[in-house]
N, C-alpha and C. Protein backbone atom coordinates (compact mmCIF):
# COMPACT_ATOMS: atom_id res chain seq x y z
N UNK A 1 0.83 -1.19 0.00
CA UNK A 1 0.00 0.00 0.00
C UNK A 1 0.86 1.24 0.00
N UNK A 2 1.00 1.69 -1.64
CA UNK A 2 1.89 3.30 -1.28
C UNK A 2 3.59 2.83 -0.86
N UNK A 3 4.23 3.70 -0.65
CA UNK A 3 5.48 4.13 0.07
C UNK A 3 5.79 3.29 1.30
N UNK A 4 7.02 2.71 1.48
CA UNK A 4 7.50 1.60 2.69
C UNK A 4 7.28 2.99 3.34
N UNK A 5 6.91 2.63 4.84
CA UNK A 5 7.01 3.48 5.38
C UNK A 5 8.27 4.39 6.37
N UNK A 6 9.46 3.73 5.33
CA UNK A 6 10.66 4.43 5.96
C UNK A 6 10.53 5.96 5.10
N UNK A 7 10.00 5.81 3.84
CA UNK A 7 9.84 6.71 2.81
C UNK A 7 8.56 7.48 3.15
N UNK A 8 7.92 7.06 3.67
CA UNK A 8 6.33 7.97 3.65
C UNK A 8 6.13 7.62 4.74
N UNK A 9 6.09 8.13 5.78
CA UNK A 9 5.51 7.94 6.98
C UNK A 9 3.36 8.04 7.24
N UNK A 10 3.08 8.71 6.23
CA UNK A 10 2.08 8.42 5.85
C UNK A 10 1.06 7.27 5.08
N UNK A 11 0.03 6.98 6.24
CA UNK A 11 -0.44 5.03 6.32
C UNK A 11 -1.75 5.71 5.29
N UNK A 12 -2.24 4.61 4.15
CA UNK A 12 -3.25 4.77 3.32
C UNK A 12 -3.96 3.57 4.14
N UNK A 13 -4.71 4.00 5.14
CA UNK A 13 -5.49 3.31 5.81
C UNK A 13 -7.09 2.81 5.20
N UNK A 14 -6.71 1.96 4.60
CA UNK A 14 -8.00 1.57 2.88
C UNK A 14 -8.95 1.22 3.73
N UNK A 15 -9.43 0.37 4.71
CA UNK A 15 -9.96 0.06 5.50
C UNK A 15 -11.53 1.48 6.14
N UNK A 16 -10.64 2.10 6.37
CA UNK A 16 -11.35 3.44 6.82
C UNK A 16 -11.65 4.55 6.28
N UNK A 17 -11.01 4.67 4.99
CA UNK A 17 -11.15 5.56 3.74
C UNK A 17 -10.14 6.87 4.18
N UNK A 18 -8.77 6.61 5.12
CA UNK A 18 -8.00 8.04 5.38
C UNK A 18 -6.64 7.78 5.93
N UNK A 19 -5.88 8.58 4.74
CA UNK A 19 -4.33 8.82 5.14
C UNK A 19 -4.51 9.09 6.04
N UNK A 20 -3.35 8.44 7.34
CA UNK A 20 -2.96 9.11 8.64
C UNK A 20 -1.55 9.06 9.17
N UNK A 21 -1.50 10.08 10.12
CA UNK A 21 0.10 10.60 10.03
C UNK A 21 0.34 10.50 11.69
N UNK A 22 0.67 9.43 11.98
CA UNK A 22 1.32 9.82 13.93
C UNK A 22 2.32 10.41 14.23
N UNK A 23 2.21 11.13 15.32
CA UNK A 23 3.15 12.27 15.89
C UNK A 23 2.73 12.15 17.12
N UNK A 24 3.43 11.92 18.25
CA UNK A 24 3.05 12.62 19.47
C UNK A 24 2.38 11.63 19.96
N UNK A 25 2.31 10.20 19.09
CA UNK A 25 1.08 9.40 19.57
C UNK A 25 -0.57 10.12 19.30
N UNK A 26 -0.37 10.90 18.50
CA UNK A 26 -1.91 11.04 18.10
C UNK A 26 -1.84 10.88 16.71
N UNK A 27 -3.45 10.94 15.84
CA UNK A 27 -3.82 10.51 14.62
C UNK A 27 -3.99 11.61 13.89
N UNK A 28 -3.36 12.10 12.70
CA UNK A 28 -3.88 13.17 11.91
C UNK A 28 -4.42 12.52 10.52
N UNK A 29 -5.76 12.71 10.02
CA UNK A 29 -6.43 12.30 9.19
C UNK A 29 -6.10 12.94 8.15
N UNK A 30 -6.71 12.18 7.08
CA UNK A 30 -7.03 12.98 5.45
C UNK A 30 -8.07 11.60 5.11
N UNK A 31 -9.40 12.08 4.87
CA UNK A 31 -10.54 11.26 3.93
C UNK A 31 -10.26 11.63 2.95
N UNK A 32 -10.64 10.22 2.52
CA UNK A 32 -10.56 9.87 1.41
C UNK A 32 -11.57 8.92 0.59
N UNK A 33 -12.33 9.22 -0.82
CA UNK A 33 -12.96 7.84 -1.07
C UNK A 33 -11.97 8.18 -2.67
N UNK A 34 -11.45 7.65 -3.60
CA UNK A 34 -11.55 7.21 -4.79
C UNK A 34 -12.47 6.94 -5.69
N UNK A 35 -12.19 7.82 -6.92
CA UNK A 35 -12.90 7.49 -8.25
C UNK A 35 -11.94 7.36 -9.27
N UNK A 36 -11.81 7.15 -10.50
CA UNK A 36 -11.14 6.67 -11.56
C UNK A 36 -10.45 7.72 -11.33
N UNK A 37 -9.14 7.34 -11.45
CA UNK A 37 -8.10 8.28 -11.65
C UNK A 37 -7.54 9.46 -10.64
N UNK A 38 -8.61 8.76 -9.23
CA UNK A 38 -8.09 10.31 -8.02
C UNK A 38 -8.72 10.15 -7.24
N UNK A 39 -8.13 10.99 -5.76
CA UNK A 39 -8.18 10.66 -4.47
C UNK A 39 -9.17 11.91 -4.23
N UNK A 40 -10.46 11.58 -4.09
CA UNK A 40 -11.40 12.88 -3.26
C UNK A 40 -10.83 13.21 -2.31
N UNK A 41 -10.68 14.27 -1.37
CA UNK A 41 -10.28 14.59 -0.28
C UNK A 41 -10.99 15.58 0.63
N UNK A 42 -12.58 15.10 1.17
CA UNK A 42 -13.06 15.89 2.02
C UNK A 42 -12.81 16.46 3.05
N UNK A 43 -12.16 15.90 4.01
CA UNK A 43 -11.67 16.46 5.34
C UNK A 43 -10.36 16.12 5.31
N UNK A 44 -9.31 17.34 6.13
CA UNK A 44 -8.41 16.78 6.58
C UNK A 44 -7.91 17.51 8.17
N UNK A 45 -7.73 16.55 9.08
CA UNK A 45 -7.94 16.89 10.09
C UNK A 45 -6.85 16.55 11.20
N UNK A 46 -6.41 17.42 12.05
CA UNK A 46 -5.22 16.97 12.95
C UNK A 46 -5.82 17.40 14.83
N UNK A 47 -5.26 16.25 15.49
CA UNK A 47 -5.83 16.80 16.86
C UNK A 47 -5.48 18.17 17.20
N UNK A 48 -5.78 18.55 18.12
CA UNK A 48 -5.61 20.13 19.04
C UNK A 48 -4.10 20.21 19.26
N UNK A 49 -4.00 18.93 20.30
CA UNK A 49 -2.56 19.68 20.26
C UNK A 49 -1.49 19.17 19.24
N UNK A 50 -1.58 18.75 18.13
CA UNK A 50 -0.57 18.73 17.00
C UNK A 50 -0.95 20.35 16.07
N UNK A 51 -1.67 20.77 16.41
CA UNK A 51 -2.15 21.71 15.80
C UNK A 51 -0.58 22.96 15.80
N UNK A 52 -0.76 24.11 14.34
CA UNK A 52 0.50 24.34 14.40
C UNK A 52 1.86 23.96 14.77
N UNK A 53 1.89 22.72 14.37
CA UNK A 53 3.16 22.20 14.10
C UNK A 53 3.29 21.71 13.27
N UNK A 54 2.83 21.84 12.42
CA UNK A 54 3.26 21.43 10.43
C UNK A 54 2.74 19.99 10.25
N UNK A 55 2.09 19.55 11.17
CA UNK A 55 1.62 17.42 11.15
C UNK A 55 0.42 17.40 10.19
N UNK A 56 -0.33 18.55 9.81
CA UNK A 56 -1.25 18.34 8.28
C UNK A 56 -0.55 18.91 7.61
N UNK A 57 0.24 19.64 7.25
CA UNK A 57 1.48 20.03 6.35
C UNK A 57 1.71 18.47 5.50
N UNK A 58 2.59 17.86 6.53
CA UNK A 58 3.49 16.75 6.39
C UNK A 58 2.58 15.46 5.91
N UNK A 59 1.36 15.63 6.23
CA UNK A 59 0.21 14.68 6.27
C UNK A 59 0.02 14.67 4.49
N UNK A 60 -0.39 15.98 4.53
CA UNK A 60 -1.20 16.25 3.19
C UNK A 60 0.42 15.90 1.75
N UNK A 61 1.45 16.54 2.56
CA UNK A 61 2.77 16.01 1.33
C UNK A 61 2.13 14.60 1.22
N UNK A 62 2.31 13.96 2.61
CA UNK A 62 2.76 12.27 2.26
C UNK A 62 1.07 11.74 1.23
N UNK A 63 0.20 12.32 1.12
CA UNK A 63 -0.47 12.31 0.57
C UNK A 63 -0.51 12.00 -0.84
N UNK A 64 0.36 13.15 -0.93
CA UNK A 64 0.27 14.20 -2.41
C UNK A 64 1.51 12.59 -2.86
N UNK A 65 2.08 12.18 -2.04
CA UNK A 65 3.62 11.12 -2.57
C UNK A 65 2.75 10.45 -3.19
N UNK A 66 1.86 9.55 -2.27
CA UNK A 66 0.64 8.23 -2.29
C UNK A 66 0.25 8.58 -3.86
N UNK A 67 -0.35 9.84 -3.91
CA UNK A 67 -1.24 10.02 -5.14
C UNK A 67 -0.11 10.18 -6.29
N UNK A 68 1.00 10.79 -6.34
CA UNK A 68 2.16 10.41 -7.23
C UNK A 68 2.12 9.22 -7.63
N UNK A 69 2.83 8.08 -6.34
CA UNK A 69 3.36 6.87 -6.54
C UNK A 69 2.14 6.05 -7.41
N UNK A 70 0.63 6.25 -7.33
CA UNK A 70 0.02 5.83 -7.65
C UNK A 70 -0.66 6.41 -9.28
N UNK A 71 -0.22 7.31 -9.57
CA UNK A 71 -0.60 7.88 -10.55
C UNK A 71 -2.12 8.23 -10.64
N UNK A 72 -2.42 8.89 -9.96
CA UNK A 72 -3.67 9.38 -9.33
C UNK A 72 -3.60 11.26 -9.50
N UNK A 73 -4.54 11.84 -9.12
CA UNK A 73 -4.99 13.28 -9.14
C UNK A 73 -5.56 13.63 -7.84
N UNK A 74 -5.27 14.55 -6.98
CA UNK A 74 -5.66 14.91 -5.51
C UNK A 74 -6.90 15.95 -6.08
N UNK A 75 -8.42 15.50 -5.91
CA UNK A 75 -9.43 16.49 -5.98
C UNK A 75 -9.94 17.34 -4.34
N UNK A 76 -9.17 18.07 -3.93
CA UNK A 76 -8.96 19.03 -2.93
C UNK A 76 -10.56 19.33 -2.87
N UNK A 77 -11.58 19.30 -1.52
CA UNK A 77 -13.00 19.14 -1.49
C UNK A 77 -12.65 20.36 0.06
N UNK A 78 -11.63 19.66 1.11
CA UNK A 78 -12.04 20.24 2.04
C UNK A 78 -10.10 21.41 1.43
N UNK A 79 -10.89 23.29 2.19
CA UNK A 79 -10.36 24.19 1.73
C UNK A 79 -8.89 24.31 2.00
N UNK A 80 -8.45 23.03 3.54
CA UNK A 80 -7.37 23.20 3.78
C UNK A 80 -5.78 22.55 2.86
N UNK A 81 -6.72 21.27 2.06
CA UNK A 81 -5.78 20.39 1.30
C UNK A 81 -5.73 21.46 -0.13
N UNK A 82 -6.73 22.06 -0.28
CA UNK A 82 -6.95 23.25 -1.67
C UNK A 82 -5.72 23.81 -1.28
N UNK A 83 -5.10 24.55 -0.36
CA UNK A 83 -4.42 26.12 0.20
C UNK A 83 -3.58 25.04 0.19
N UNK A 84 -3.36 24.09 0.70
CA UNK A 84 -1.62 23.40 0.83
C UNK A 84 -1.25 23.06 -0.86
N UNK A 85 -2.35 22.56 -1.86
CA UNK A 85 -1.90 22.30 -3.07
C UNK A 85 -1.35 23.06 -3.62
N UNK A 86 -1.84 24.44 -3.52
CA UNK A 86 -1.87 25.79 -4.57
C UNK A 86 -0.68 26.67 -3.67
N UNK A 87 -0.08 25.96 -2.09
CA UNK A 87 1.14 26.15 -1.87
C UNK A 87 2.53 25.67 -2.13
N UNK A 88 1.95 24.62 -2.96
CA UNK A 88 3.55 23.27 -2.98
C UNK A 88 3.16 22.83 -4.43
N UNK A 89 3.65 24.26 -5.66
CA UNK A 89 3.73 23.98 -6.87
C UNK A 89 3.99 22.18 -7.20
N UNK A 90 5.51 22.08 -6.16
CA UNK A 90 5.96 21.02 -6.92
C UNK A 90 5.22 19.54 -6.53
N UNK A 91 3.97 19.89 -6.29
CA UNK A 91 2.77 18.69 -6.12
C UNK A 91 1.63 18.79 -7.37
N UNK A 92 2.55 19.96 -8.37
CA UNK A 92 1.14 20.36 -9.46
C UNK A 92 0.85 19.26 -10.44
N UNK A 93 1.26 18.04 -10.56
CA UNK A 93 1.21 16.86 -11.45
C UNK A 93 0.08 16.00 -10.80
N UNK A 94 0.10 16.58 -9.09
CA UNK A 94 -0.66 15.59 -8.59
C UNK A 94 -2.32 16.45 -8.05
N UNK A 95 -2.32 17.47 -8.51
CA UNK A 95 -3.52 18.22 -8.06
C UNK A 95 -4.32 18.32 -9.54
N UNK A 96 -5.78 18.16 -9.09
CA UNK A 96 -6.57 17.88 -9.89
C UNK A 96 -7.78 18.94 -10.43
């Protein structure tokens, strides 16, 4: 599934429909369902206290890898994965 995770620390948790990223011992999300060719992405969400410390930053990259490695398109739904795409040009192959 995706990237060993020495390379992506980010888990494509298929099971539950959402990338997640541990830090701190807590869970930072990204939903997800799939359609031909790309990763919907309604919510993406990090606890309180990971909050401002870059852990949906890092979340949404290892994301953006997943949807690379897979040759997929990130359709940005919720506004925060939109603002990180349209911040990290060099993810523009993978934004949809």
């Amino acid at each position: 599934m995706g990237a060993p995770a020495t390379d992506n620390p980010v888990v494509d948790n298929r099971a539950q429909g959402r990338f997640e990223l541990t830090e701190e011992g807590l869970t930072a999300f990204a939903s997800y369902s799939r359609r031909a060719g790309a990763l919907v992405i309604p919510h993406v969400e990090a606890p309180v206290p990971l909050r401002g410390k870059g852990t949906a930053g890092r979340l949404m990259e290892g994301v953006a890898r997943h949807a690379r490695a897979e040759g997929v398109k990130i359709i940005p739904l919720c506004p925060y994965a939109a603002a990180w795409l349209k911040r990290h040009p060099e993810y523009a192959d993978v934004a949809g």
